[in-house]
Protein backbone atom coordinates (compact mmCIF):
# COMPACT_ATOMS: atom_id res chain seq x y z
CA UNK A 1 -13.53 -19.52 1.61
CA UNK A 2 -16.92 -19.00 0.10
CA UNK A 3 -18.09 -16.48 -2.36
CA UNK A 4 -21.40 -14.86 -1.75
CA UNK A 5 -23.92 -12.30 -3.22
CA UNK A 6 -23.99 -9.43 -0.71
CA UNK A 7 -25.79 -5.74 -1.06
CA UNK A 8 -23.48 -2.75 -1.22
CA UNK A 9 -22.29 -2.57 2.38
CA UNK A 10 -21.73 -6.33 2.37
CA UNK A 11 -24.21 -6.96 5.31
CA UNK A 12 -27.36 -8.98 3.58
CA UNK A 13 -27.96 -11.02 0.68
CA UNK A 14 -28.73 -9.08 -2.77
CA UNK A 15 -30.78 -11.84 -4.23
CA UNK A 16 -33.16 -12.73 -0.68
CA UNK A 17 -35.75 -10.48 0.97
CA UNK A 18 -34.90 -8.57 3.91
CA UNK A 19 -37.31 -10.60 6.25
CA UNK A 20 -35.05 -13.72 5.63
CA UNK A 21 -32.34 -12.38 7.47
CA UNK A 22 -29.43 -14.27 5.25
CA UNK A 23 -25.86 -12.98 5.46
CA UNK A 24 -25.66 -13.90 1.43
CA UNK A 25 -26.52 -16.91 -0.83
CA UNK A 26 -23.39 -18.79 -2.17
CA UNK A 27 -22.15 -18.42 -5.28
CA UNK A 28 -22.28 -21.86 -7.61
CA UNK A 29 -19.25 -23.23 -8.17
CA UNK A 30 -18.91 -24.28 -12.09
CA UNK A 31 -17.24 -23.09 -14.79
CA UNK A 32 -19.19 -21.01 -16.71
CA UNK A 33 -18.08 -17.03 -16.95
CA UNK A 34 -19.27 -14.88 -13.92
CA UNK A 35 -20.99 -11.93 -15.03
CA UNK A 36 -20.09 -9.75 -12.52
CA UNK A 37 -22.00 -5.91 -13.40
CA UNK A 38 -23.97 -4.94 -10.77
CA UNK A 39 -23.60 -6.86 -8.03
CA UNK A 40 -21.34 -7.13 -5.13
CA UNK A 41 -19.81 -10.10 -4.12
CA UNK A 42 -18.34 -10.96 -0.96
CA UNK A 43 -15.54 -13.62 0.66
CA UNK A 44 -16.30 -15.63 3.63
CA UNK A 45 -13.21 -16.69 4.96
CA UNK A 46 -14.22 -20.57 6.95
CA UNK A 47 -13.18 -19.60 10.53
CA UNK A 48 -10.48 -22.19 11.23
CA UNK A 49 -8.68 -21.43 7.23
CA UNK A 50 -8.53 -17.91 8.72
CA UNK A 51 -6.95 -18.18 11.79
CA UNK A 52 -4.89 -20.44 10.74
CA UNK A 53 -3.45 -19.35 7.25
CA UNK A 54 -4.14 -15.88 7.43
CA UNK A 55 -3.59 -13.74 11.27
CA UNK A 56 -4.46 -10.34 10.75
CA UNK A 57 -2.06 -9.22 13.47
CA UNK A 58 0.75 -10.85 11.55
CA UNK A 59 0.87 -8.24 9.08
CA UNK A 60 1.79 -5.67 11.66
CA UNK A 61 4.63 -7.85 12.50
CA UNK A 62 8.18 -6.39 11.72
CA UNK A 63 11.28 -8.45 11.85
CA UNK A 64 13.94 -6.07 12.12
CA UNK A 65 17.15 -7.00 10.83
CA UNK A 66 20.36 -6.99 12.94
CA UNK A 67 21.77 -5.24 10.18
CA UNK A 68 19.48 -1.83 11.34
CA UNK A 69 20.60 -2.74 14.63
CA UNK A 70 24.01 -2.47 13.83
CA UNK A 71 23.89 0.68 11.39
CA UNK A 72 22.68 2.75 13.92
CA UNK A 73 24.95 5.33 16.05
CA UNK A 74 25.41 4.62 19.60
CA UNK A 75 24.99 7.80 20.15
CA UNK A 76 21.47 8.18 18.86
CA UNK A 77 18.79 8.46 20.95
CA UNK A 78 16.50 6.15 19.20
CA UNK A 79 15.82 2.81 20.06
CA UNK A 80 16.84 0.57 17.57
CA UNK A 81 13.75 -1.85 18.40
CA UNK A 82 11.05 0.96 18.11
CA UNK A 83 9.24 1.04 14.68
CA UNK A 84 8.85 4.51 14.44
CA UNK A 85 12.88 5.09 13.74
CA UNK A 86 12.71 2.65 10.68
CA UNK A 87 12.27 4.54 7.36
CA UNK A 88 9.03 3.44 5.71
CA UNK A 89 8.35 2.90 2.20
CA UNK A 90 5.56 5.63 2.91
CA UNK A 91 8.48 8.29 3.86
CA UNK A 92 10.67 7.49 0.61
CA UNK A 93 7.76 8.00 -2.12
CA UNK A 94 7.03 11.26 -0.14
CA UNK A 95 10.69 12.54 -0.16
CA UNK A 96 10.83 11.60 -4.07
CA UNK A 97 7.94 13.85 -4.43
CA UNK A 98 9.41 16.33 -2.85
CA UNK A 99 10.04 20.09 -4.14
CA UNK A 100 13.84 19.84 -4.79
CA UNK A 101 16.46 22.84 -5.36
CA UNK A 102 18.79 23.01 -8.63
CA UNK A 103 22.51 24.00 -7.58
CA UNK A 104 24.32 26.30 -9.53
CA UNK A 105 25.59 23.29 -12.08
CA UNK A 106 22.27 22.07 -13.17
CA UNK A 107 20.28 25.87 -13.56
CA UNK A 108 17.50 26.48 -16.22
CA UNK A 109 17.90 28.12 -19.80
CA UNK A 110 15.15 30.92 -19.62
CA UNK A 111 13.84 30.75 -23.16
CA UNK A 112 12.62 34.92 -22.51
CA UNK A 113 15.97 36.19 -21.52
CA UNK A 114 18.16 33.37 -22.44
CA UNK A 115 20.30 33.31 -19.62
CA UNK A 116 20.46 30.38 -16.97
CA UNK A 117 17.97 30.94 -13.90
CA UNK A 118 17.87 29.07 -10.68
CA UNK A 119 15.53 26.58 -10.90
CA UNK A 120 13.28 23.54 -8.83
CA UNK A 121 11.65 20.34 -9.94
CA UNK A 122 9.61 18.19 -8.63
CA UNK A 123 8.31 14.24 -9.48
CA UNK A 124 4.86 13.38 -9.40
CA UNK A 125 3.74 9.55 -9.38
CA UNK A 126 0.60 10.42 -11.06
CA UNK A 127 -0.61 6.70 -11.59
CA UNK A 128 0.17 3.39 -9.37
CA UNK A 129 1.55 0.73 -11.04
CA UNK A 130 -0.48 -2.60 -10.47
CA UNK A 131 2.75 -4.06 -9.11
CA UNK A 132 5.75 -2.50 -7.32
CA UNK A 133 8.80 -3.17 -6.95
CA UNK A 134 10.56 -1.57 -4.34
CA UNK A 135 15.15 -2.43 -4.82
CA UNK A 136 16.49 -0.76 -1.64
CA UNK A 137 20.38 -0.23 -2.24
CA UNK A 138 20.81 1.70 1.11
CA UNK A 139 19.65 4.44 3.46
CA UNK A 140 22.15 6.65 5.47
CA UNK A 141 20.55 8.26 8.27
């Protein structure tokens, strides 16, 4: 790939005039620190190094293990090849975030009246980590 000094929305260069029509001069390789503060900078993937190393159709791709295959009921109605009956990462962070009821055996001390009160809670991911990691023990559908 190539580096290259773009304008904002990555469509001309940000160091040429606009009658030379260039894409985006390439950055100079050396090793000397980039100082990177107002300028935008884009990657030009070589066309053969991108179909060849990187497909982005393969990242739709989903192997699914004959292990779902197996777990599911035959009695379902879902079709254990069709994507939309696998439980996404997506659907777990939003039912950990999820408004949850307290039973009876974990109720909240009122401070006012100092008796226990029915009670919810609630998680909040309030910042993404830079890297997760996702252990999946087991889903029971």
């Amino acid at each position: 790939f190539t580096l290259k000094h773009v304008n904002e929305d990555g469509k001309k260069c940000s160091i040429c005039s606009w009658n030379r029509f260039c894409l985006g001069c390439s950055l100079e390789s050396n090793n000397q620190a980039f100082n990177c503060t107002s300028e935008n900078i884009a990657i030009e993937w070589e066309s053969s190094a991108y179909y060849l190393r990187y497909l982005s159709n393969r990242e739709q791709d989903v192997e699914i293990h004959p292990s779902v295959k197996s777990s599911r009921s035959p009695n379902n109605d879902s079709n254990p090849d069709d994507l939309s009956s696998i439980v996404r990462l997506e659907d777990c962070l939003e039912s950990f975030i999820r408004w949850e009821n307290l039973d009876h055996k974990e109720m909240f001390n009122c401070k006012t009246c100092q008796k226990l009160q029915p009670a919810d809670k609630k998680l909040d991911i309030w910042k993404l980590p830079p890297c997760l990691v996702s252990i999946r023990l087991g889903f029971f559908l």
